[in-house]
Protein backbone atom coordinates (compact mmCIF):
# COMPACT_ATOMS: atom_id res chain seq x y z
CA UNK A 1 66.41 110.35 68.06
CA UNK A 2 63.36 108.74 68.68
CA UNK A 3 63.47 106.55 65.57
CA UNK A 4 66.88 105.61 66.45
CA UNK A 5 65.81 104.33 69.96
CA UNK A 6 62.92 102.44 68.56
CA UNK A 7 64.99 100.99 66.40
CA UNK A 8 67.70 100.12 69.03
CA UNK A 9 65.39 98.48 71.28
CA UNK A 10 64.17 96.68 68.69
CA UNK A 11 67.16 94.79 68.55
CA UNK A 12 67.56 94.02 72.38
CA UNK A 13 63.44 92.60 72.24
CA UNK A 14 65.02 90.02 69.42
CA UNK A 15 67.91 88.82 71.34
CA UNK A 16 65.14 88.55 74.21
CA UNK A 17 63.11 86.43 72.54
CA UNK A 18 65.41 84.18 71.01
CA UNK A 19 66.91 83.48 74.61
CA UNK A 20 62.97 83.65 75.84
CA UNK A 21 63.42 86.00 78.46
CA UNK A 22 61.26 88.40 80.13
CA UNK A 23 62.67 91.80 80.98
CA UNK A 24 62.14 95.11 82.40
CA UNK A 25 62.32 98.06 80.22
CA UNK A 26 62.80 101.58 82.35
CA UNK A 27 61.64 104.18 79.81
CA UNK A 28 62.76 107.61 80.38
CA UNK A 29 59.62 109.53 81.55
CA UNK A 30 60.41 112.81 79.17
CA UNK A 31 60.50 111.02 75.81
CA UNK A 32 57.93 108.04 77.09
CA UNK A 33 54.58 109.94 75.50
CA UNK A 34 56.77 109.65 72.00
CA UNK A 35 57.34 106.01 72.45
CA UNK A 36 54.13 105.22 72.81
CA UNK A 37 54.22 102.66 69.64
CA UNK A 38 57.27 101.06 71.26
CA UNK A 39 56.11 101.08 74.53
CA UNK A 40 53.41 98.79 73.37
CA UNK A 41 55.30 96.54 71.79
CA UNK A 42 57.62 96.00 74.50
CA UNK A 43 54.36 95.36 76.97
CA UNK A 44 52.58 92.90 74.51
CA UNK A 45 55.86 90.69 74.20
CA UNK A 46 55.46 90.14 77.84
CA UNK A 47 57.93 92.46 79.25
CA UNK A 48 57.43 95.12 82.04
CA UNK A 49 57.45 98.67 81.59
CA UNK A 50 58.57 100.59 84.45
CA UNK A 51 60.07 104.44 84.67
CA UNK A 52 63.38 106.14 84.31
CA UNK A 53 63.73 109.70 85.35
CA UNK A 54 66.43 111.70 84.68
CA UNK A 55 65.27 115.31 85.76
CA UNK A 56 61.41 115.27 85.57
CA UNK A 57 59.17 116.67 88.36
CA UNK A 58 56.56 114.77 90.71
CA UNK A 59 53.57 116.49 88.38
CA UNK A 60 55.19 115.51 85.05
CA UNK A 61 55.73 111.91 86.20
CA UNK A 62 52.45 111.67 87.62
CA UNK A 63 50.66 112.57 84.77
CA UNK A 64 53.08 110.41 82.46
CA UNK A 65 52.43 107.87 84.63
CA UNK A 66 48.32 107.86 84.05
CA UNK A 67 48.62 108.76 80.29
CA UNK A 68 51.25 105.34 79.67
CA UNK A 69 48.85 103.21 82.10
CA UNK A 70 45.91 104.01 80.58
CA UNK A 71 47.41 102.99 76.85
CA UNK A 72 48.45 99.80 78.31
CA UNK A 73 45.57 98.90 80.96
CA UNK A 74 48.54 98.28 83.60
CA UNK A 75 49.70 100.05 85.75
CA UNK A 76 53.84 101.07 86.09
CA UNK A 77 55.06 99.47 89.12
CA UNK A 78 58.87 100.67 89.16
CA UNK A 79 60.71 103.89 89.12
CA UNK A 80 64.68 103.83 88.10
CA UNK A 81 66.77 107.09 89.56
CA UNK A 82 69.82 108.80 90.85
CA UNK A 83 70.22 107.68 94.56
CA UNK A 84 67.83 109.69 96.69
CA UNK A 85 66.90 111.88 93.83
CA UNK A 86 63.30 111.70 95.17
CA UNK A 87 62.70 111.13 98.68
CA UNK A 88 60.72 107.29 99.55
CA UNK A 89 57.37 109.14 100.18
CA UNK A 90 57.46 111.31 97.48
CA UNK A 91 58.29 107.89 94.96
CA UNK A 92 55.18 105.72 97.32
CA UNK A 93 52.66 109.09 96.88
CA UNK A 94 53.34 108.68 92.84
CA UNK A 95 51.92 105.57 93.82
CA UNK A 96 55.04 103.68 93.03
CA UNK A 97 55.75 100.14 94.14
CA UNK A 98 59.52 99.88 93.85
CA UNK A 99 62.62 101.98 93.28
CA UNK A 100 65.76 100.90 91.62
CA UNK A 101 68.37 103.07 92.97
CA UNK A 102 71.38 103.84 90.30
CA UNK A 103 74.96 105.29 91.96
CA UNK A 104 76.72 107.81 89.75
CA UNK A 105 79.24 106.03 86.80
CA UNK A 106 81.48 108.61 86.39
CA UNK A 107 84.65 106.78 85.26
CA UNK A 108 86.32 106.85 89.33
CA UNK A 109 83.21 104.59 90.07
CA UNK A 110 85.67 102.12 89.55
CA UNK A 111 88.14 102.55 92.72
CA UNK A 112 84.72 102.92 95.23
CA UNK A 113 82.63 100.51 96.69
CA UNK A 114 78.98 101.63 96.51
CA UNK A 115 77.64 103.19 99.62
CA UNK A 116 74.09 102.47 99.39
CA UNK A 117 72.40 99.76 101.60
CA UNK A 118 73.13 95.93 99.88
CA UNK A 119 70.06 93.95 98.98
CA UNK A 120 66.53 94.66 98.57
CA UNK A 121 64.96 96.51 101.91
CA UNK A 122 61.36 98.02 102.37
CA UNK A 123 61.49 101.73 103.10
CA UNK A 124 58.02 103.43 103.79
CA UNK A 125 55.82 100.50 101.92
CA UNK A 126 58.37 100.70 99.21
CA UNK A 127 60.68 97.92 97.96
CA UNK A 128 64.21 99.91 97.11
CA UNK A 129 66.19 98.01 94.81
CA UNK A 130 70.18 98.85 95.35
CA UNK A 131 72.64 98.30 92.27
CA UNK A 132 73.76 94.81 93.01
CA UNK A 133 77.60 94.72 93.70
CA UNK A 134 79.94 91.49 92.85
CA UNK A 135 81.61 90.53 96.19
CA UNK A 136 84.09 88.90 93.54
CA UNK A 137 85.17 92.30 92.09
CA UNK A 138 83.65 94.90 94.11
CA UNK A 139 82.39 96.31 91.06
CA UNK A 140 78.45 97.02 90.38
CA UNK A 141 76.51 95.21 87.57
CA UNK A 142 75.79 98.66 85.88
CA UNK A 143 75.58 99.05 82.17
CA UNK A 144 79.16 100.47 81.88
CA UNK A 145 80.60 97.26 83.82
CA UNK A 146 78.73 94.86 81.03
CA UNK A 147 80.35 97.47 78.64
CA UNK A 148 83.59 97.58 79.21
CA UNK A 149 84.70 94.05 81.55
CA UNK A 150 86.15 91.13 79.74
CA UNK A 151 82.77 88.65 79.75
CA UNK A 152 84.53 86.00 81.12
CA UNK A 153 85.57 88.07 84.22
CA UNK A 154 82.14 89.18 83.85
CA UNK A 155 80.31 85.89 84.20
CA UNK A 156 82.60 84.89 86.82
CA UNK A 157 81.41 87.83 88.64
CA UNK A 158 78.22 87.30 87.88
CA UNK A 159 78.24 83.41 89.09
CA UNK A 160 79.84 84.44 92.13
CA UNK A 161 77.67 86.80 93.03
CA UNK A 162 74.41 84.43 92.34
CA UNK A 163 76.36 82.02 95.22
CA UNK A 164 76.59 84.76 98.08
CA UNK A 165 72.80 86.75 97.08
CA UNK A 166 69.14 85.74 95.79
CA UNK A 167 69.22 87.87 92.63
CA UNK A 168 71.57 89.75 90.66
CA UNK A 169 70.46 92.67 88.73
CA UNK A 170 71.62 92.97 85.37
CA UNK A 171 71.31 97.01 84.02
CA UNK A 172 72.01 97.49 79.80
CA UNK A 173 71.13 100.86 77.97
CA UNK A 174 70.12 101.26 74.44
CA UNK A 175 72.01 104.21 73.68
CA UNK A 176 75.32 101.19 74.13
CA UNK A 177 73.61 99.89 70.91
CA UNK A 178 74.78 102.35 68.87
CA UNK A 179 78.22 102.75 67.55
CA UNK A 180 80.02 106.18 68.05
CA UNK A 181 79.71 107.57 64.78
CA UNK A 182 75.57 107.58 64.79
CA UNK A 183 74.93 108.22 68.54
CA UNK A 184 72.13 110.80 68.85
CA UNK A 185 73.89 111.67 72.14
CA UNK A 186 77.22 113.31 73.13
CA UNK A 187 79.21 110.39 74.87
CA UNK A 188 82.01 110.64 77.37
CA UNK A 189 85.29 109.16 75.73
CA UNK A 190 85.21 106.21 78.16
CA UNK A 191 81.24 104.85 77.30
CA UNK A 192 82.30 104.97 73.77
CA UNK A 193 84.27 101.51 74.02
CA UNK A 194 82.97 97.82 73.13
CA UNK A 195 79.38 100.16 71.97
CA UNK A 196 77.14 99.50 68.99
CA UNK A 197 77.79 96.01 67.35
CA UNK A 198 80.61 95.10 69.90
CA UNK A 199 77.93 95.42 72.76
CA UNK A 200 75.28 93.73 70.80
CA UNK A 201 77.60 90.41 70.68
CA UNK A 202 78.27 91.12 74.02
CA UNK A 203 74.39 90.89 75.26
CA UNK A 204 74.28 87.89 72.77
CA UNK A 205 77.07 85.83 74.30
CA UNK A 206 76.00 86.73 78.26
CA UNK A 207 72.28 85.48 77.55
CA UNK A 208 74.17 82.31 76.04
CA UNK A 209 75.99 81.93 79.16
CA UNK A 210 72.60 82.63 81.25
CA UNK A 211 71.05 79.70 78.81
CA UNK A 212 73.80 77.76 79.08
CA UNK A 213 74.33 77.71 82.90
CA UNK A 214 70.47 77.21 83.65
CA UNK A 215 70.25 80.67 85.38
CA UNK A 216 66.56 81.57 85.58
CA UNK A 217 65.91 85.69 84.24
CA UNK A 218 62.61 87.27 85.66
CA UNK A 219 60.96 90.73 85.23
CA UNK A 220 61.44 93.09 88.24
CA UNK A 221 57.93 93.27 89.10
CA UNK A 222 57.78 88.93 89.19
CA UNK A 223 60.79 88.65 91.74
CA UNK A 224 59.15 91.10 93.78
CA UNK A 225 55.65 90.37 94.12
């Protein structure tokens, strides 16, 4: 698995530099001591490395956190998680300097708004980053929306959405890089459409538009500070 996700990423780090754009890669904080290789990579092409948790305590992180920081002389800024899965002062005692809140994606996302607070807002000396939301659609500019939405319904959400707010965050996963047949991981039946080479044209032909339409792409940690 972990040789398929190096390779993966690989792929999105050339499509980011062809397009010259800086990114922010959230590595999942129980596999990130076996990407260490990659982990360097990504940081000395200029992109940021912040944290995704999926179910890992306040110690584990912690110490994750030192170990990673101390391989790249940085320190890891951002933490990516479940709304409210840890509280604001338990993410600001990790010594973490922004959240980026995700809502749940289940397929009846689609007929909700999202509930949490729109825009960026300072909670306890933390910046908390909501999922942005097109006011053109409703919908949220989560990796399943760049999945499965016709790109031309998805740049016009996207322009839209750049004329009513400051930013719009744009969230991809590796694990849409691969097709269904070599997955290492057991995939609802809706995620499994437009994945692997579909979705790698797709990411091609939206950082085309981005070129194209002279929209400028930042890391997390530049917009914010």
């Amino acid at each position: 698995m972990i040789k398929a996700i190096e390779e993966k990423t690989e792929i999105i780090l050339l499509l980011l530099e062809l397009h010259q754009f800086q990114a922010t890669f959230f590595i999942e904080v129980s596999i990130a001591e076996r990407l260490q290789k990659l982990i360097k990579n990504i940081s000395s092409n200029g992109h940021e490395i912040a944290f995704y948790n999926i179910s890992s305590t306040t110690d584990f992180i912690e110490k994750t956190k030192q170990n990673i920081e101390q391989i790249l002389e940085k320190p890891i800024r951002g933490l990516r998680q479940k709304h409210h899965q840890f509280s604001y002062p338990e993410i600001q005692k990790m010594e973490f300097r922004y959240v980026s809140e995700i809502e749940e994606s289940s397929i009846n996302f689609l007929w909700r708004k999202l509930t949490s607070r729109a825009g960026i807002h300072i909670e306890n000396d933390l910046n908390v980053i909501p999922e942005s939301q097109s006011p053109y659609s409703q919908l949220p500019f989560n990796d399943y929306v760049l999945q499965v939405t016709p790109m031309k319904y998805y740049e016009s959400m996207l322009l839209e959405s750049l004329k009513n707010n400051d930013y719009v965050m744009i969230y991809a996963n590796a694990w849409q890089l691969f097709s269904s047949s070599e997955s290492p991981f057991k995939l609802p039946f809706y995620k499994k459409i437009n994945n692997g080479r579909k979705f790698e044209d797709r990411l091609e032909q939206l950082f085309q538009f981005i070129d194209e339409n002279e929209i400028a792409v930042s890391r997390m940690k530049d917009y914010l500070f």
